[in-house]
Protein backbone atom coordinates (compact mmCIF):
# COMPACT_ATOMS: atom_id res chain seq x y z
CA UNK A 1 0.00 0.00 0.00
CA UNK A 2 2.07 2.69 -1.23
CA UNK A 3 -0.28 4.24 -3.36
CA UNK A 4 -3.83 4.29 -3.71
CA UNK A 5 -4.59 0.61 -2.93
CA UNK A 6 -5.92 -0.59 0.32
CA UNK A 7 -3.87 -3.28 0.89
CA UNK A 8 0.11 -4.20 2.72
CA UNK A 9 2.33 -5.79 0.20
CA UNK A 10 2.18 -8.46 2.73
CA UNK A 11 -1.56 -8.37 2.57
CA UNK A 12 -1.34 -8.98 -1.47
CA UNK A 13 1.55 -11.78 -1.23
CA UNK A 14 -0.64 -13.55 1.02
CA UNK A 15 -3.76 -13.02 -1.16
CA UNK A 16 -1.40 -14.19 -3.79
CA UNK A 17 -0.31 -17.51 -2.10
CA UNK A 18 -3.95 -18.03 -1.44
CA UNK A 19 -5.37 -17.47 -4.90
CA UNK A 20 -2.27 -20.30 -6.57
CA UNK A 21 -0.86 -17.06 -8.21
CA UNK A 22 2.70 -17.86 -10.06
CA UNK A 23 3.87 -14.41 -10.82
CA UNK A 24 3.42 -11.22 -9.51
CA UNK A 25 4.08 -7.91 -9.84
CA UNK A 26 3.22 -4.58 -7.73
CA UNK A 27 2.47 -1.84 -10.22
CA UNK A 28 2.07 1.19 -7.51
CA UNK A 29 1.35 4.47 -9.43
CA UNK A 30 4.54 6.92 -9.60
CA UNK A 31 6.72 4.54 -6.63
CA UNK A 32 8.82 1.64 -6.51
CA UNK A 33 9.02 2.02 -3.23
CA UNK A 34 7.27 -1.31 -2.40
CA UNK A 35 9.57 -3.46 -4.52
CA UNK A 36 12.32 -4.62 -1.94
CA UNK A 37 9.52 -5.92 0.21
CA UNK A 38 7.64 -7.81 -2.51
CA UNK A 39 10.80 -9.60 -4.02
CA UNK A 40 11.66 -11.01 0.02
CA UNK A 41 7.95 -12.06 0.66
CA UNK A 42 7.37 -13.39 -3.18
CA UNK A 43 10.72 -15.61 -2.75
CA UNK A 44 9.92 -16.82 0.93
CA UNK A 45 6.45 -17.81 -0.92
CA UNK A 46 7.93 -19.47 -3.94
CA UNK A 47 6.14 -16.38 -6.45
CA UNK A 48 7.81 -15.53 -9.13
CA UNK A 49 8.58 -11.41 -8.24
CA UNK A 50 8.80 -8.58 -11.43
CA UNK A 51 9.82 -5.13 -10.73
CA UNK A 52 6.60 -2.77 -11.79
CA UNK A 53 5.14 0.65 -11.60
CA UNK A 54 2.49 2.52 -13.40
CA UNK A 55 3.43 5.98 -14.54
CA UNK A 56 0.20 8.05 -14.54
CA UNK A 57 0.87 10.82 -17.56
CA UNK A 58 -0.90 13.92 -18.40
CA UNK A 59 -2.70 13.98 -21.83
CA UNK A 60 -5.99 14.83 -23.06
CA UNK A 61 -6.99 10.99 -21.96
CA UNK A 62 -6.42 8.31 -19.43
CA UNK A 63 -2.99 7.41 -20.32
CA UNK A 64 -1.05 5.36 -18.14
CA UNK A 65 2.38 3.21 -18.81
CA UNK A 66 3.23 0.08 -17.23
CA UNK A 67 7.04 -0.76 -16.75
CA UNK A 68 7.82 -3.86 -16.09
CA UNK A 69 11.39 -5.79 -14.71
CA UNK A 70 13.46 -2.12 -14.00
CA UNK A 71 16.79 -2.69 -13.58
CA UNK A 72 18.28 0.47 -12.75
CA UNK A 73 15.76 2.58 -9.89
CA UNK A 74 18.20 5.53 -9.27
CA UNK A 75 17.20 7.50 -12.32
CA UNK A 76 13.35 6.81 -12.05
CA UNK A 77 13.37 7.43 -8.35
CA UNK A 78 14.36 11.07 -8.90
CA UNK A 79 11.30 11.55 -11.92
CA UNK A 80 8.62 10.25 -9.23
CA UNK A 81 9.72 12.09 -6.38
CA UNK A 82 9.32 15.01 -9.01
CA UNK A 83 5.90 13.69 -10.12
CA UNK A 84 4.63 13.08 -6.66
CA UNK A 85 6.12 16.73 -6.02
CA UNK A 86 3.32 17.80 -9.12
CA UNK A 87 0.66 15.61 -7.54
CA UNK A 88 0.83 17.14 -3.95
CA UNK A 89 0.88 20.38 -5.32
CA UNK A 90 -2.55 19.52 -7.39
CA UNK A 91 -3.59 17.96 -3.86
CA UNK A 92 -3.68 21.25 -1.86
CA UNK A 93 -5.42 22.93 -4.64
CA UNK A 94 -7.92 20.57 -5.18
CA UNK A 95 -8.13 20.59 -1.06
CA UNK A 96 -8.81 24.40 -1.41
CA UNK A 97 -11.29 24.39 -3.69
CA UNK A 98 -13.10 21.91 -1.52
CA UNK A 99 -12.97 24.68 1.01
CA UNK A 100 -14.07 27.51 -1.18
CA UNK A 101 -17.06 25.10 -1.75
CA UNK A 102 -17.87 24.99 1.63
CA UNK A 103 -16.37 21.83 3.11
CA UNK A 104 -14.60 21.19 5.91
CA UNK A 105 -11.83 19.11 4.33
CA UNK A 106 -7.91 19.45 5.42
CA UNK A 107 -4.54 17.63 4.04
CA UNK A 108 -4.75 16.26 7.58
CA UNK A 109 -8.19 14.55 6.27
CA UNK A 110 -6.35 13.28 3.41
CA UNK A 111 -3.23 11.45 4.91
CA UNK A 112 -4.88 10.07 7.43
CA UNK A 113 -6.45 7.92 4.21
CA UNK A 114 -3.00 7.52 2.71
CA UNK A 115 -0.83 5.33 4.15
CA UNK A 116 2.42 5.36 1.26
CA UNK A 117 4.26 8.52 -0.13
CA UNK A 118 2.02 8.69 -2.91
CA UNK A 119 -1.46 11.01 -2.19
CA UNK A 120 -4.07 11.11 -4.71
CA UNK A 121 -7.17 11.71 -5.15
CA UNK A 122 -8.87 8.43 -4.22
CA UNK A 123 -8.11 9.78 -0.98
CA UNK A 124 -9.24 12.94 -1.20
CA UNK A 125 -12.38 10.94 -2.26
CA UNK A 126 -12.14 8.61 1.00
CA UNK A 127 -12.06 11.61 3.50
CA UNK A 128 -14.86 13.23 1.37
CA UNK A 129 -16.95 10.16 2.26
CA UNK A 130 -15.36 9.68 5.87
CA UNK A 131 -16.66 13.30 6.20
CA UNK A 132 -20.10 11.94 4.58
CA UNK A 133 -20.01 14.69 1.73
CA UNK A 134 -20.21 11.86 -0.89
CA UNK A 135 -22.10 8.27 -0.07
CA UNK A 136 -19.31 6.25 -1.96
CA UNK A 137 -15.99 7.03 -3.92
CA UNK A 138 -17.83 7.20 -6.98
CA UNK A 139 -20.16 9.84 -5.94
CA UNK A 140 -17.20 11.82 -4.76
CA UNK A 141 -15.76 11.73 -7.84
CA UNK A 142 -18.72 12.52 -9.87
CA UNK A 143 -19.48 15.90 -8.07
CA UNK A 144 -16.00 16.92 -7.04
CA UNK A 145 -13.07 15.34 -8.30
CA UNK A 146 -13.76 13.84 -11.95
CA UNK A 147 -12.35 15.89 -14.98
CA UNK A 148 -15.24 18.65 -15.30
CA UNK A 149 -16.36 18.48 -11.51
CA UNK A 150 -16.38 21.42 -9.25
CA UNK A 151 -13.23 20.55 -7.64
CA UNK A 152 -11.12 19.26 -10.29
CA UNK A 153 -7.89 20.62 -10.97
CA UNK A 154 -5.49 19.60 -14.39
CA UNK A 155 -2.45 18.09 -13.52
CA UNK A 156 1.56 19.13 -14.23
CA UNK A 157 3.41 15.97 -15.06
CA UNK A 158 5.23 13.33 -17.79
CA UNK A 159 3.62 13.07 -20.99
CA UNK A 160 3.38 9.53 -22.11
CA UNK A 161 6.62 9.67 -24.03
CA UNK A 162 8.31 10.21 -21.04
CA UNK A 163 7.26 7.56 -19.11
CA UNK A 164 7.59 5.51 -22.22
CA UNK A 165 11.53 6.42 -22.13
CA UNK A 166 12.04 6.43 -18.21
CA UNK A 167 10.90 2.93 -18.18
CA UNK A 168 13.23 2.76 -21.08
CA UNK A 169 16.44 3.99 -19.05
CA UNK A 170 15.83 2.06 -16.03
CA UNK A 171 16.19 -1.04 -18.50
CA UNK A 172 12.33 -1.72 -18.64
CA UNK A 173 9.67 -2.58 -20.37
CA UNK A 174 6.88 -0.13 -20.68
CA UNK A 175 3.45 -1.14 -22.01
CA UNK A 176 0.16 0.92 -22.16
CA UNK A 177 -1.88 0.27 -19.42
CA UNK A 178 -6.03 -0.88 -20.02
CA UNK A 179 -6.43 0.71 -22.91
CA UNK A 180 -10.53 0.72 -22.91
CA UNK A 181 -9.47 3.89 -20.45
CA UNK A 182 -8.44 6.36 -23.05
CA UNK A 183 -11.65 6.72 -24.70
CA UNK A 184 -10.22 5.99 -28.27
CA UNK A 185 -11.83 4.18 -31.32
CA UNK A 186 -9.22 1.46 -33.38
CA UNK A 187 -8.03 4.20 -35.11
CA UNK A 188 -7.17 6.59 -32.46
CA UNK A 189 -5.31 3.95 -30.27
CA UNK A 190 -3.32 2.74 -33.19
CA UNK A 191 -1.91 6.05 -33.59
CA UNK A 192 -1.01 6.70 -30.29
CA UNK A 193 0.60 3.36 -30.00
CA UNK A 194 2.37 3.55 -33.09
CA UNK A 195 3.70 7.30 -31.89
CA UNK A 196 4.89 5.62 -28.68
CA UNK A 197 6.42 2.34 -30.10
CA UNK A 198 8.92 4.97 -31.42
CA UNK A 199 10.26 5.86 -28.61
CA UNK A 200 9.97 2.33 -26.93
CA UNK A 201 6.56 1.21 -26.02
CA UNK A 202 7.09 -2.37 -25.73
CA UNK A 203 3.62 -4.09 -25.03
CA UNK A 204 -0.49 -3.39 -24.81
CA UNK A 205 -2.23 -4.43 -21.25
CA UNK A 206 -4.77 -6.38 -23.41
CA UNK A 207 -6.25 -8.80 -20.12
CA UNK A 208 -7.82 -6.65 -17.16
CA UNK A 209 -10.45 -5.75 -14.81
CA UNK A 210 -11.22 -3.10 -17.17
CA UNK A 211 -12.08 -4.77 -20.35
CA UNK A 212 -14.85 -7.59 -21.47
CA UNK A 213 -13.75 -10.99 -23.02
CA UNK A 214 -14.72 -9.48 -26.12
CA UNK A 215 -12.91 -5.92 -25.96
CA UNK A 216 -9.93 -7.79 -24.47
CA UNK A 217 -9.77 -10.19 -27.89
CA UNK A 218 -9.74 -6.92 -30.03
CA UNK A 219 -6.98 -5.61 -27.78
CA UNK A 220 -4.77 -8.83 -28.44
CA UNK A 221 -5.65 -8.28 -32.43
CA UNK A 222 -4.35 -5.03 -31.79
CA UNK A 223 -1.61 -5.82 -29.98
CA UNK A 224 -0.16 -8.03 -32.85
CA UNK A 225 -0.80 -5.80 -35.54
CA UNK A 226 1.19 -2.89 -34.16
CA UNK A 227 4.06 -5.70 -33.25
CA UNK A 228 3.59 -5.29 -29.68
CA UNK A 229 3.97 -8.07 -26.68
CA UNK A 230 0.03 -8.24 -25.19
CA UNK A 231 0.37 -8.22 -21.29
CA UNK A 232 -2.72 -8.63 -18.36
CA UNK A 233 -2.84 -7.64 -15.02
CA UNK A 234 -5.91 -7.28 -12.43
CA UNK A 235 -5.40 -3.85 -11.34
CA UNK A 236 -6.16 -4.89 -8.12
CA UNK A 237 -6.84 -2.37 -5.39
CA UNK A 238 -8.21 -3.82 -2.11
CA UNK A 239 -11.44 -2.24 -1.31
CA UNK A 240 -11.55 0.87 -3.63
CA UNK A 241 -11.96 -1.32 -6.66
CA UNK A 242 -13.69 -4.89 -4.70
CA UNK A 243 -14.95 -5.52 -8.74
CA UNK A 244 -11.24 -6.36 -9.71
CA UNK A 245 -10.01 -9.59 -7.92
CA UNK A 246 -5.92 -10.24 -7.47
CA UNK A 247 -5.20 -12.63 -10.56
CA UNK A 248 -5.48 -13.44 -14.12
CA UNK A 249 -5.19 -16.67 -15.32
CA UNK A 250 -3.82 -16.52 -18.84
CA UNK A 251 -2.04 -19.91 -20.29
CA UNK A 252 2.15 -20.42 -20.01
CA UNK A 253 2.40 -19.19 -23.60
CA UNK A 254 0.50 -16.11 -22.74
CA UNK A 255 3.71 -13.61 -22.25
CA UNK A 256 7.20 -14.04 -23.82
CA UNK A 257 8.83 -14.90 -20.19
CA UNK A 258 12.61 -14.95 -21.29
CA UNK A 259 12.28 -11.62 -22.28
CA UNK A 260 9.84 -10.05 -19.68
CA UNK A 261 12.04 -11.52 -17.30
CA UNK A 262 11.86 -12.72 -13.78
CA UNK A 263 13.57 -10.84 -10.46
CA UNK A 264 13.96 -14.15 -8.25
């Protein structure tokens, strides 16, 4: 739990043992900071432990990257402790603006939600419902935090080319996270991944929470005709997301494991 999920890393490698999952990865948005703890508890469980992070970029859409098996941390430390710099910075303005509406919301509020370095505003949206100004998260997104609400601020940060080549430099392998986020027709998609395969997009999340059986075959057909490795994940988050269950079964074949690579 160093982001916006609910759970420990221990938590999830237990979860993990307990569901018969093989491999695992923690994909925290804009930290790494929970790796060191997942590779001990994945090897003292017999999981196979990859190196991950999700790189939340600021576009017109929902664009985020995936990097997968980082080798080298220094370099992409220092970029998220200058994105999580930009997101505390959106944090106390959205915060205000909850106050100029008339709520009695502090940072205080907020932390106490946030147990990791990284505050966002899932939390915002869990002391907006602690403080019963929303019923649920969604509701406090809806009328205060979503793009368009009264409370919504537009974020400073990486565009996806940038995450694209941190992941890049750290010796990763960045792929575009659920894609069904973005918004985008065929069309659209294709040219966004075909503008990031050149600077080193690597692979399309085409198996999630996110997607339907039938949206996540197109996403494999797109995956191979823009020559890209197709990758799933759960995008599991403990109670803020209780739709999306720790786990995907895909068969052996599924991803190219010799070169996504293994940290054990």
């Amino acid at each position: 739990m160093y982001s916006d999920g609910t759970c420990t890393v221990d938590q999830i490698v237990g979860l993990a043992r307990r569901r018969g999952i093989s491999v695992l990865s923690l994909t925290d948005h804009d930290t790494v900071d929970g790796w060191k703890t997942l590779k001990k508890l994945c090897h003292d469980s017999s999981i196979r432990p990859i190196s991950g992070v999700e790189l939340s970029s600021v576009y017109g859409v929902t664009v985020h990257i995936l990097g997968y098996r980082m080798e080298r941390m220094e370099p992409l430390e220092e970029a998220l402790s200058w994105t999580r710099d930009r997101r505390n910075e959106r944090n106390e303005r959205i915060v205000s603006r909850l106050r100029e509406l008339g709520l009695d919301v502090t940072m205080e509020d907020v932390k106490r939600e946030a147990s990791g370095r990284v505050v966002a505003r899932p939390h915002i949206a869990r002391a907006l419902v602690a403080k019963r100004y929303a019923p649920d998260l969604a509701g406090a997104f809806t009328r205060y935090l979503a793009r368009g609400a009264s409370a919504y601020v537009e974020r400073e940060g990486l565009s996806p080319r940038d995450c694209v080549r941190l992941i890049r430099e750290a010796r990763g392998l960045p792929a575009l996270a659920h894609p069904s986020l973005t918004g985008y027709d065929r069309a659209a998609l294709g040219e966004l991944l075909e503008d990031l395969k050149s600077c080193g997009l690597w692979g399309l999340e085409c198996i999630s929470s996110h997607c339907s059986s039938e949206e996540a075959y197109n996403y494999l057909a797109i995956a191979s005709e823009h020559s890209l490795y197709p990758t799933a994940g759960s995008d599991f988050h403990g109670s803020t997301r209780p739709k999306a269950i720790l786990g995907v079964q895909v068969s052996d074949d599924f991803l190219p494991w010799a070169r996504l690579g293994v940290n054990f």
